[in-house]
Protein backbone atom coordinates (compact mmCIF):
# COMPACT_ATOMS: atom_id res chain seq x y z
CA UNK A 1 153.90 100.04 97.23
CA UNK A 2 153.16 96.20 95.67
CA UNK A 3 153.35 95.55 100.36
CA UNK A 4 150.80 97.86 100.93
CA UNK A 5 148.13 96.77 98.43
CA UNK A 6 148.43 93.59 99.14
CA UNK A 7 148.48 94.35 102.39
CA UNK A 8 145.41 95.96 102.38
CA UNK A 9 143.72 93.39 99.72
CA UNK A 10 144.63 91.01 102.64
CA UNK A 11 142.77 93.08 105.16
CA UNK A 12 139.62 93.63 102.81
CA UNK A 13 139.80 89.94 102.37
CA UNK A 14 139.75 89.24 106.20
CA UNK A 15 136.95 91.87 107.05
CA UNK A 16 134.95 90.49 103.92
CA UNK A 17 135.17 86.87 106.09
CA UNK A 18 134.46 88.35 109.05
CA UNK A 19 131.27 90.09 107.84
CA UNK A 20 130.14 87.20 105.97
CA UNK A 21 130.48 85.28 109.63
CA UNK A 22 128.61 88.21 111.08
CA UNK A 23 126.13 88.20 108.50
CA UNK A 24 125.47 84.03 108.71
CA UNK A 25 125.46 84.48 112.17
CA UNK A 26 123.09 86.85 112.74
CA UNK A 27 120.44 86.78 109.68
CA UNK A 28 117.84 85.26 111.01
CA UNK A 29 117.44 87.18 113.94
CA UNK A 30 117.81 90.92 112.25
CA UNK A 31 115.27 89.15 109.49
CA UNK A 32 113.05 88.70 113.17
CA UNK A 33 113.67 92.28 114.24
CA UNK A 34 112.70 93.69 110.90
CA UNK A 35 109.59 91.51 110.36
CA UNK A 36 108.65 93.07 113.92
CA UNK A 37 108.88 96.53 112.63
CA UNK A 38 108.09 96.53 109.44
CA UNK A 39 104.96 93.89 109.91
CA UNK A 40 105.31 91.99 106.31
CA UNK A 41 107.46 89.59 105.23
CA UNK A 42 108.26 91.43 101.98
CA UNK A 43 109.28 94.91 103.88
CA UNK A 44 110.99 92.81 106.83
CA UNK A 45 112.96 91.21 103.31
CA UNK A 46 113.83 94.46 102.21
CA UNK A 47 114.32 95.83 105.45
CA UNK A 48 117.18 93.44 106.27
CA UNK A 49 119.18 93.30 102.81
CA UNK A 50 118.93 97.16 103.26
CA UNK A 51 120.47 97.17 106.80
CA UNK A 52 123.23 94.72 105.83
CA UNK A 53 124.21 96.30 102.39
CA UNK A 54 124.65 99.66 104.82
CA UNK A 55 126.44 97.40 107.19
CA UNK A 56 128.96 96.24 104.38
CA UNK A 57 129.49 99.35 103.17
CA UNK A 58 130.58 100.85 106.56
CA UNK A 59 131.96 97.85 108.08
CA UNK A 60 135.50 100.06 108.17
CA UNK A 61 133.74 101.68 110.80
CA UNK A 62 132.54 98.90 112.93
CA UNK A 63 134.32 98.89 116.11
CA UNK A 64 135.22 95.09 116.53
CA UNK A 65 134.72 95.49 120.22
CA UNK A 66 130.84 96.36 120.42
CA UNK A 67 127.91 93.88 120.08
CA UNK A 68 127.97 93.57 116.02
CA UNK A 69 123.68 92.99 116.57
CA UNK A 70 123.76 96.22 118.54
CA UNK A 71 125.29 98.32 115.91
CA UNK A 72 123.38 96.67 113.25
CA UNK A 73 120.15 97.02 114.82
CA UNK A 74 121.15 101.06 114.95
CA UNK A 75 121.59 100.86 111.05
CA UNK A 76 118.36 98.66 110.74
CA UNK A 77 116.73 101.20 112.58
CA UNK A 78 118.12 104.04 110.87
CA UNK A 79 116.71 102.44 107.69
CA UNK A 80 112.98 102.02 108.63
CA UNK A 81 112.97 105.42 109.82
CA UNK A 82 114.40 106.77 106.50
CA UNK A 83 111.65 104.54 105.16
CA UNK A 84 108.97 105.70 106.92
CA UNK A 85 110.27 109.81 105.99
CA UNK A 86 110.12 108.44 102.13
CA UNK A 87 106.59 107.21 102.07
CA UNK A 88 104.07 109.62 101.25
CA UNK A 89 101.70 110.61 104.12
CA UNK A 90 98.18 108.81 104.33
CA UNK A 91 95.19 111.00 103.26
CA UNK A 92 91.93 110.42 105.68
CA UNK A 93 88.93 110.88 104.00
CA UNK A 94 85.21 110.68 104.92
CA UNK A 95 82.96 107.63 103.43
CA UNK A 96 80.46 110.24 102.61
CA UNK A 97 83.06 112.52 100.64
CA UNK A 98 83.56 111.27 96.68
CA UNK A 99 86.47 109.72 96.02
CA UNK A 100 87.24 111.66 92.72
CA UNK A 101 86.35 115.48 91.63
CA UNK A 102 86.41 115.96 88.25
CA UNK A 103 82.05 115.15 87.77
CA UNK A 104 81.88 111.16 88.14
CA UNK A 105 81.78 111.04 92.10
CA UNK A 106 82.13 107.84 92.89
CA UNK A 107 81.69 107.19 97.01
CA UNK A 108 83.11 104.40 99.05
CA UNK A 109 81.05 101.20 99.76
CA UNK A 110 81.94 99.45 102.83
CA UNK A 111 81.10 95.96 103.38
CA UNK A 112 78.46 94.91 105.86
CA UNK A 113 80.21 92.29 107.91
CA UNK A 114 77.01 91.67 109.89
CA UNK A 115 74.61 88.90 109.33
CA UNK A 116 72.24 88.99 106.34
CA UNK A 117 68.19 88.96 107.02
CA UNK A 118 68.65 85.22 105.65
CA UNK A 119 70.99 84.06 108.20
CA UNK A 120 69.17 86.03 110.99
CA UNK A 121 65.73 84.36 110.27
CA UNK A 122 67.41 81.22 109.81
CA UNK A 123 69.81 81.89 113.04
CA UNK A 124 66.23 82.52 115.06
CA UNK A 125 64.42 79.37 113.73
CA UNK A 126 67.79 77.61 115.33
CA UNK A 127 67.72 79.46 118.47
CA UNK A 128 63.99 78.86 119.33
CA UNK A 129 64.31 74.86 117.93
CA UNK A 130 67.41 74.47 120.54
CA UNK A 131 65.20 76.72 123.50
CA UNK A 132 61.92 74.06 122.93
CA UNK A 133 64.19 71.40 122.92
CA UNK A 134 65.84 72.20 126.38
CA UNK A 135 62.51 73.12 127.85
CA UNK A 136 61.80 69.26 127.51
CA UNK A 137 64.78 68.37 129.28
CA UNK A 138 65.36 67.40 132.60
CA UNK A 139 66.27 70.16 135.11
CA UNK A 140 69.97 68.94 135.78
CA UNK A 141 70.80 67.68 132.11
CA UNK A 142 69.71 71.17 130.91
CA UNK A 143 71.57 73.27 133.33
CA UNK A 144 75.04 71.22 132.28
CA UNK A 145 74.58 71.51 128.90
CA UNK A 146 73.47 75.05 129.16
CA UNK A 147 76.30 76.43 131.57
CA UNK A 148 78.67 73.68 129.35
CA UNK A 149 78.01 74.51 125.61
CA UNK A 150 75.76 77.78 125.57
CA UNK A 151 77.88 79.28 128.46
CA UNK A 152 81.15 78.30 127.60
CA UNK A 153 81.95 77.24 131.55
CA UNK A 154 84.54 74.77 132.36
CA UNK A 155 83.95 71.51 134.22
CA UNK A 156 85.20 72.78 137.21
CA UNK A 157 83.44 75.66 137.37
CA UNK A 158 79.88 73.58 135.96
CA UNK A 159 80.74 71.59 138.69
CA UNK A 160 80.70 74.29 141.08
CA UNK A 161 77.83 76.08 139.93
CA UNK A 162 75.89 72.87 140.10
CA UNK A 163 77.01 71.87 143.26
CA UNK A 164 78.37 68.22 141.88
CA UNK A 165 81.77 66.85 141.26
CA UNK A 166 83.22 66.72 137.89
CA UNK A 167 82.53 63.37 136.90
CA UNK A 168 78.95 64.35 137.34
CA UNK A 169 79.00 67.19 135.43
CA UNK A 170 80.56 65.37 132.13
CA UNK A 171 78.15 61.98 132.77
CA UNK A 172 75.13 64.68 132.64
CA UNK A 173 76.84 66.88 130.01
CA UNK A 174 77.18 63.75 127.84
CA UNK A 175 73.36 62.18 128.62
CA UNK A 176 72.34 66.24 128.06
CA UNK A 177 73.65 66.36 125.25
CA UNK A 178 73.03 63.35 123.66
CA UNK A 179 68.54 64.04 124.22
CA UNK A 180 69.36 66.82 122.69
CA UNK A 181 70.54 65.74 119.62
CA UNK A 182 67.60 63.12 119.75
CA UNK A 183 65.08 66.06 119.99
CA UNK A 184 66.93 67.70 116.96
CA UNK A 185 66.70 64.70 115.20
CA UNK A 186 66.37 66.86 112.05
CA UNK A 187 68.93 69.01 112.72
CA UNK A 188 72.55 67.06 111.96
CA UNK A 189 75.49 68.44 112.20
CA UNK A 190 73.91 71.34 114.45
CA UNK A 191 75.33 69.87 118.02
């Protein structure tokens, strides 16, 4: 009797190694797959110590000649989708509907992401100071900087649209845009 336990101490022993191994070996990338499902660093946590506590606790079962990331990606898995059954089920509501019933109605505010009437008029003043100033520019220097910095274009394709090479286009892009900032002379930091 005294053979067998140790005997089988022995093999707990050995499978405990060999899961640690496992575990070491393959951490970081189940912590990789979970953070990809789960989409948070603290679920992805508790996503993995979840899939290898199950992993431990059936490793009798673990055929040693399968992929051990295969079958614990199955348990992982398994997990987030017993996860996902536990959590209650999101309620939709309208922005117009009150968010409570019992008298005090309270309604959702949302927050207006858009520009306020401040930065608008003060966004406009900008936009017609730059337009004057480019009016006053000369033809080809205007164009550059205009297809350049208010476009977004690349020198090659400045460069094409202007029918010049691409050291023209950044010798007039840099004269462009240096009468500009001379013309906005009281607006640093703008270009």
């Amino acid at each position: 009797m005294e053979l067998t336990c140790s005997v089988t101490e022995e093999s707990r022993g050995q499978d405990r190694r060999l899961f640690d191994q496992l575990m070491a070996k393959h951490h970081k990338q189940a912590y990789n797959v979970a953070f990809r499902m789960s989409g948070n660093h603290s679920d992805a946590d508790d996503l993995t110590q979840e899939a290898f506590i199950r992993a431990y606790r059936f490793f009798g079962q673990y055929k040693r000649d399968m992929p051990f990331e295969g079958w614990l990606y199955r348990i992982m898995t398994n997990v987030f989708i017993d996860g996902l059954r536990r959590k209650p089920k999101s309620v939709v509501r309208s922005l117009d509907q009150p968010i409570s019933g019992d008298g005090n109605d309270c309604y959702m505010e949302i927050e207006d992401k858009g520009i306020g009437p401040e930065d608008a008029m003060l966004s406009s003043e900008v936009e017609a100071k730059i337009q004057d100033a480019l009016k006053t520019m000369p033809e080809v220097f205007r164009l550059t900087v205009i297809y350049a910095d208010i476009e977004g274009l690349s020198y090659e394709e400045v460069a094409e649209a202007t029918r010049t090479n691409v050291g023209t286009v950044r010798s007039r892009l840099h004269r462009g845009r240096r009468m500009l900032r001379e013309k906005l002379g009281d607006m640093d930091g703008l270009i």
